[in-house]
N, C-alpha and C. Protein backbone atom coordinates (compact mmCIF):
# COMPACT_ATOMS: atom_id res chain seq x y z
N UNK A 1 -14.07 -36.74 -10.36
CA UNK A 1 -13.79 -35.56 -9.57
C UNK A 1 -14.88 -35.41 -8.51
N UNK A 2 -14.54 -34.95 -7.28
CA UNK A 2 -15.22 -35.25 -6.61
C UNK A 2 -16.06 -33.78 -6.18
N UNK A 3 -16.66 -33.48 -6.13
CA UNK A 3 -17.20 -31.99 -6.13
C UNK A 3 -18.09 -31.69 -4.79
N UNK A 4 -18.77 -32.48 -4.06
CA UNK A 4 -19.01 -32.35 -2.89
C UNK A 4 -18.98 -31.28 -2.57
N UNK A 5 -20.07 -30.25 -0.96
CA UNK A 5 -19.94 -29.12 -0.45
C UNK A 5 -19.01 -29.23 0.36
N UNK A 6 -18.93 -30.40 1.26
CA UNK A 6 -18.04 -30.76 2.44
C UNK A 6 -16.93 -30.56 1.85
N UNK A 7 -16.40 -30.66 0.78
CA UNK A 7 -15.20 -31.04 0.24
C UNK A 7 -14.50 -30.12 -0.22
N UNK A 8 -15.65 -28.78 -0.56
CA UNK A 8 -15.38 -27.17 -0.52
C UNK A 8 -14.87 -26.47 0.09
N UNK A 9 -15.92 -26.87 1.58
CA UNK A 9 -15.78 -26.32 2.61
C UNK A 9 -14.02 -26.58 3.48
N UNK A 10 -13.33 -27.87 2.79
CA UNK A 10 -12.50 -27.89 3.90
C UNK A 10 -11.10 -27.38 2.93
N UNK A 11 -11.29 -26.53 1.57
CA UNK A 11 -10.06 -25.89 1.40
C UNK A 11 -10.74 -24.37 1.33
N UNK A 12 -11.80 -23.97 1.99
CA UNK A 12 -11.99 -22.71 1.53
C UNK A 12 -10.98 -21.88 2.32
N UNK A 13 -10.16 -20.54 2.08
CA UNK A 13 -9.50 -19.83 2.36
C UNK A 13 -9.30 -19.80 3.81
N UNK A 14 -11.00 -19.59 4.31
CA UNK A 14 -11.15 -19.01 5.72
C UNK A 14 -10.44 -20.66 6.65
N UNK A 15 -11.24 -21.89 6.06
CA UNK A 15 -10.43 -23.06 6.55
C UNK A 15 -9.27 -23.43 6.32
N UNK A 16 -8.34 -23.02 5.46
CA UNK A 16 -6.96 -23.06 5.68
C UNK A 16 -6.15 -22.12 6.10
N UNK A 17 -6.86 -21.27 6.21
CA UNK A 17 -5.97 -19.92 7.36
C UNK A 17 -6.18 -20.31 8.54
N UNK A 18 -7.46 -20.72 9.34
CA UNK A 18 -7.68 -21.30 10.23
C UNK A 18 -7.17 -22.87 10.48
N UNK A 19 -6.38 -23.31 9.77
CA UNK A 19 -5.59 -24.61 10.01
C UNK A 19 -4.34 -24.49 10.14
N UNK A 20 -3.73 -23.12 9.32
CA UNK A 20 -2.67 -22.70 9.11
C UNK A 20 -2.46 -21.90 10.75
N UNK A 21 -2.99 -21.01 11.32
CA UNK A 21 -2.93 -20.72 12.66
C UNK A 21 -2.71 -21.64 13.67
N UNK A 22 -3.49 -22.39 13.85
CA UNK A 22 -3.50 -23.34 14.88
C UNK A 22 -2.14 -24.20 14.63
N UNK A 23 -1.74 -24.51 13.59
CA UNK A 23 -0.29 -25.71 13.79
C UNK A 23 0.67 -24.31 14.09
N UNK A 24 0.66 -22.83 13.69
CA UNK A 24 1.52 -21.86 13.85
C UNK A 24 1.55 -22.01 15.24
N UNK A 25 0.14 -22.23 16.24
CA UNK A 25 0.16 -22.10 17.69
C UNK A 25 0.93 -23.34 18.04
N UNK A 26 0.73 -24.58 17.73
CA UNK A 26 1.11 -25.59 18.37
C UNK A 26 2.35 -26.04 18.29
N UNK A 27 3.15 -25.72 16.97
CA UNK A 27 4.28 -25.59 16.86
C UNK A 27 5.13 -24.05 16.15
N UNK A 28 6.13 -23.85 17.72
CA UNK A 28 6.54 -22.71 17.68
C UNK A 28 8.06 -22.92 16.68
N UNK A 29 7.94 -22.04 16.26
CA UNK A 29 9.61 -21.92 14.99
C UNK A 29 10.72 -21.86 15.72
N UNK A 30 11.48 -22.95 15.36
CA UNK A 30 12.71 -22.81 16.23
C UNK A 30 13.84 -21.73 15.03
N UNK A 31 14.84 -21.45 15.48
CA UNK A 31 15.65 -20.52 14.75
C UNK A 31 17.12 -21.23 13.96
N UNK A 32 17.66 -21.15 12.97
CA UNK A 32 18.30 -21.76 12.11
C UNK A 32 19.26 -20.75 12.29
N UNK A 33 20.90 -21.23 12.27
CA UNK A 33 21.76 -20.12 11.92
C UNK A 33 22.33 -21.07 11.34
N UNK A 34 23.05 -20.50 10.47
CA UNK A 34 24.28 -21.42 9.35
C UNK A 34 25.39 -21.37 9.73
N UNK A 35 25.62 -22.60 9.51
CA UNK A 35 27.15 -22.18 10.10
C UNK A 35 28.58 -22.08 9.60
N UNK A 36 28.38 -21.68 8.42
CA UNK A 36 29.17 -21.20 7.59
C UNK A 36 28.35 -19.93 7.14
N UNK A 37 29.03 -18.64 6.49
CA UNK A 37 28.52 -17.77 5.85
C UNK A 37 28.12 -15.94 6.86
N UNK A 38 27.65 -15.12 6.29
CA UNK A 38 27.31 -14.14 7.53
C UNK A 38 25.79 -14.04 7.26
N UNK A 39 25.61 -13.97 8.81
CA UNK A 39 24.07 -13.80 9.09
C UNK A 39 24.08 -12.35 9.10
N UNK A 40 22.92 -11.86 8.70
CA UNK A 40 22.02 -10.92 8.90
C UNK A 40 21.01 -9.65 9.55
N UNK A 41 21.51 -8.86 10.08
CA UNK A 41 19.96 -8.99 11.40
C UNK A 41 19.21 -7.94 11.11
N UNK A 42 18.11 -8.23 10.56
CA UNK A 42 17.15 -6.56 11.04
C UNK A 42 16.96 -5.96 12.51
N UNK A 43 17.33 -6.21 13.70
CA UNK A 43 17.16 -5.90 14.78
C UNK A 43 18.60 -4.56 15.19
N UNK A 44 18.03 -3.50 15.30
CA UNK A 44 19.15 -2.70 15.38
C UNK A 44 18.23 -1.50 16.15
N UNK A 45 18.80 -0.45 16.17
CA UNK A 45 18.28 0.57 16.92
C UNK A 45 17.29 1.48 15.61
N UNK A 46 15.95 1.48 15.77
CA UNK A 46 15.14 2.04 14.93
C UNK A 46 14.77 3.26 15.63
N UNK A 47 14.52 4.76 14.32
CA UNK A 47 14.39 5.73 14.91
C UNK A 47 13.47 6.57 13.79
N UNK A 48 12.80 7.32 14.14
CA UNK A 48 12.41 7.82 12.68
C UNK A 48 12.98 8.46 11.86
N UNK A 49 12.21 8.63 10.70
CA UNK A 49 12.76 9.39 9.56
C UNK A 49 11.66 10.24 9.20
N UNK A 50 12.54 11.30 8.82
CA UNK A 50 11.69 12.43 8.81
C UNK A 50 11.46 13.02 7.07
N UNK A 51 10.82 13.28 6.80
CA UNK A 51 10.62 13.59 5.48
C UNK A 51 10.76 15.53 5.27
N UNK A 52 11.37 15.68 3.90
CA UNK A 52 11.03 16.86 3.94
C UNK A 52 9.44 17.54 3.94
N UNK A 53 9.25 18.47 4.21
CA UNK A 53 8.10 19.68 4.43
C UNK A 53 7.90 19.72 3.39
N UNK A 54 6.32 19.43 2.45
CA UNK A 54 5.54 19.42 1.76
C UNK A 54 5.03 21.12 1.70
N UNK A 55 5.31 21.86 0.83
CA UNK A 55 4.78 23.28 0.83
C UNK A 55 3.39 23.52 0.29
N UNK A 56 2.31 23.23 1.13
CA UNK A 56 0.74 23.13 0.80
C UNK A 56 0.41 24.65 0.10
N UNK A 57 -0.64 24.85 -1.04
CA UNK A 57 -0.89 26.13 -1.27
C UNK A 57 -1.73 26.18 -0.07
N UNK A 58 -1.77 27.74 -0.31
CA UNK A 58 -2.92 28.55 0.22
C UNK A 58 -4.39 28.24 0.41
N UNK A 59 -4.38 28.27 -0.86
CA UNK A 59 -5.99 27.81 -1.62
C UNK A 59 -5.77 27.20 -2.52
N UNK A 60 -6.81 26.09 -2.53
CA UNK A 60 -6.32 25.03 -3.44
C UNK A 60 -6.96 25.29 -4.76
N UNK A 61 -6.70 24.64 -6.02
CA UNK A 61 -7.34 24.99 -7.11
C UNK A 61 -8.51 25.66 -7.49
N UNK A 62 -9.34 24.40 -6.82
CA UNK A 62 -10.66 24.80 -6.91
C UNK A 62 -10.87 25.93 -6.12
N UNK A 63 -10.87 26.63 -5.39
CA UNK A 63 -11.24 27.50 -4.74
C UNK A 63 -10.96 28.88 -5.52
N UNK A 64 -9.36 28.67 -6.11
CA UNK A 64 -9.30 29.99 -6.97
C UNK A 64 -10.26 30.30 -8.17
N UNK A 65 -10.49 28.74 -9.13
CA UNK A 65 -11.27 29.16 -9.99
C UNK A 65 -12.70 29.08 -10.02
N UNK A 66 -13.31 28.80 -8.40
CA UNK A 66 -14.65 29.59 -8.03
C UNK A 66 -14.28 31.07 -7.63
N UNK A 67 -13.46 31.41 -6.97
CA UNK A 67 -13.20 32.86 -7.40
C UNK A 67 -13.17 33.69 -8.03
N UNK A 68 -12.64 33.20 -9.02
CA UNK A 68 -12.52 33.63 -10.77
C UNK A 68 -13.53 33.95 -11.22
N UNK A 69 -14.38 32.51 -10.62
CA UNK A 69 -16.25 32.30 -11.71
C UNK A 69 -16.67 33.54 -10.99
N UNK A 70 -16.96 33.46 -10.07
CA UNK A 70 -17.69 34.75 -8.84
C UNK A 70 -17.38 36.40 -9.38
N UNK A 71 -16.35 36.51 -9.69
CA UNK A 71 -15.66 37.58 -9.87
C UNK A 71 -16.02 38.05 -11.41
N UNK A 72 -16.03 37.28 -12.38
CA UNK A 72 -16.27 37.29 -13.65
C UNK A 72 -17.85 37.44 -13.60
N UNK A 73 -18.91 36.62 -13.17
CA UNK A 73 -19.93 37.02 -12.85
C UNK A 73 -20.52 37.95 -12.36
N UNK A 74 -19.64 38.47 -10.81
CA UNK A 74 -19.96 40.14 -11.00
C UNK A 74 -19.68 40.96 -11.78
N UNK A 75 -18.18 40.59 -12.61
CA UNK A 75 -18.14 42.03 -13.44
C UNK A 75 -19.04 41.80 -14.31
N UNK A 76 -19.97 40.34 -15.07
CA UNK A 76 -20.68 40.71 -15.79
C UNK A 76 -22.16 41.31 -15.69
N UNK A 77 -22.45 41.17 -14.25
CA UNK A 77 -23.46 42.01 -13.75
C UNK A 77 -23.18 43.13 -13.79
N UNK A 78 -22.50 43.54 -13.04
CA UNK A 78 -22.01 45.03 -13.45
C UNK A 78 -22.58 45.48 -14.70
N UNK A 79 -21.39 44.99 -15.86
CA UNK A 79 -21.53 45.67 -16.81
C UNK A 79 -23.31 45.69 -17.26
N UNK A 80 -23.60 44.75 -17.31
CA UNK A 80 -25.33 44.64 -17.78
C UNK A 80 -25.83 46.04 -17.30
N UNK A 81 -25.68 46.28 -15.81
CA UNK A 81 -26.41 47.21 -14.94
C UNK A 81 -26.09 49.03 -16.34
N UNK A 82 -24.96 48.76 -16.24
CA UNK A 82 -24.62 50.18 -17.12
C UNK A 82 -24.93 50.08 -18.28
N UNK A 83 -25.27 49.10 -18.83
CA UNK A 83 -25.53 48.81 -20.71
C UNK A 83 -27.11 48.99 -20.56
């Protein structure tokens, strides 16, 4: 087995994407139709789509139950103050 760096180097990812590009440049894809059967086409009139309206709260969780804490904390000041 031959284990070599050179020998690393010429299947590492980045060098066969970069080998894989260049024959993509040099040879362009010609187009196949069959000629029997029905073709296909994704090419049609695209338009968006709209999603329904997401109803966001007000205030989000956290915010109510620092409210809560805040609120509970004053009333327990409070009460201390009168005891």
């Amino acid at each position: 087995e031959n284990t070599s760096p050179v020998r690393r180097e010429m299947h590492s990812p980045a060098t066969v994407a970069a080998a894989a590009a260049a024959t993509a440049a040099a040879t362009p894809l010609q187009e196949v139709l069959p000629q029997t059967g029905l073709v296909f086409s994704e090419r049609g009139n695209l338009s968006e789509v709209l999603c329904k309206p997401k109803i966001l709260p007000l205030k989000s969780a956290t915010l109510l139950r620092m409210e809560a804490l805040e609120r509970q904390a004053r009333d327990n000041a409070a009460h201390r103050r009168v005891e």
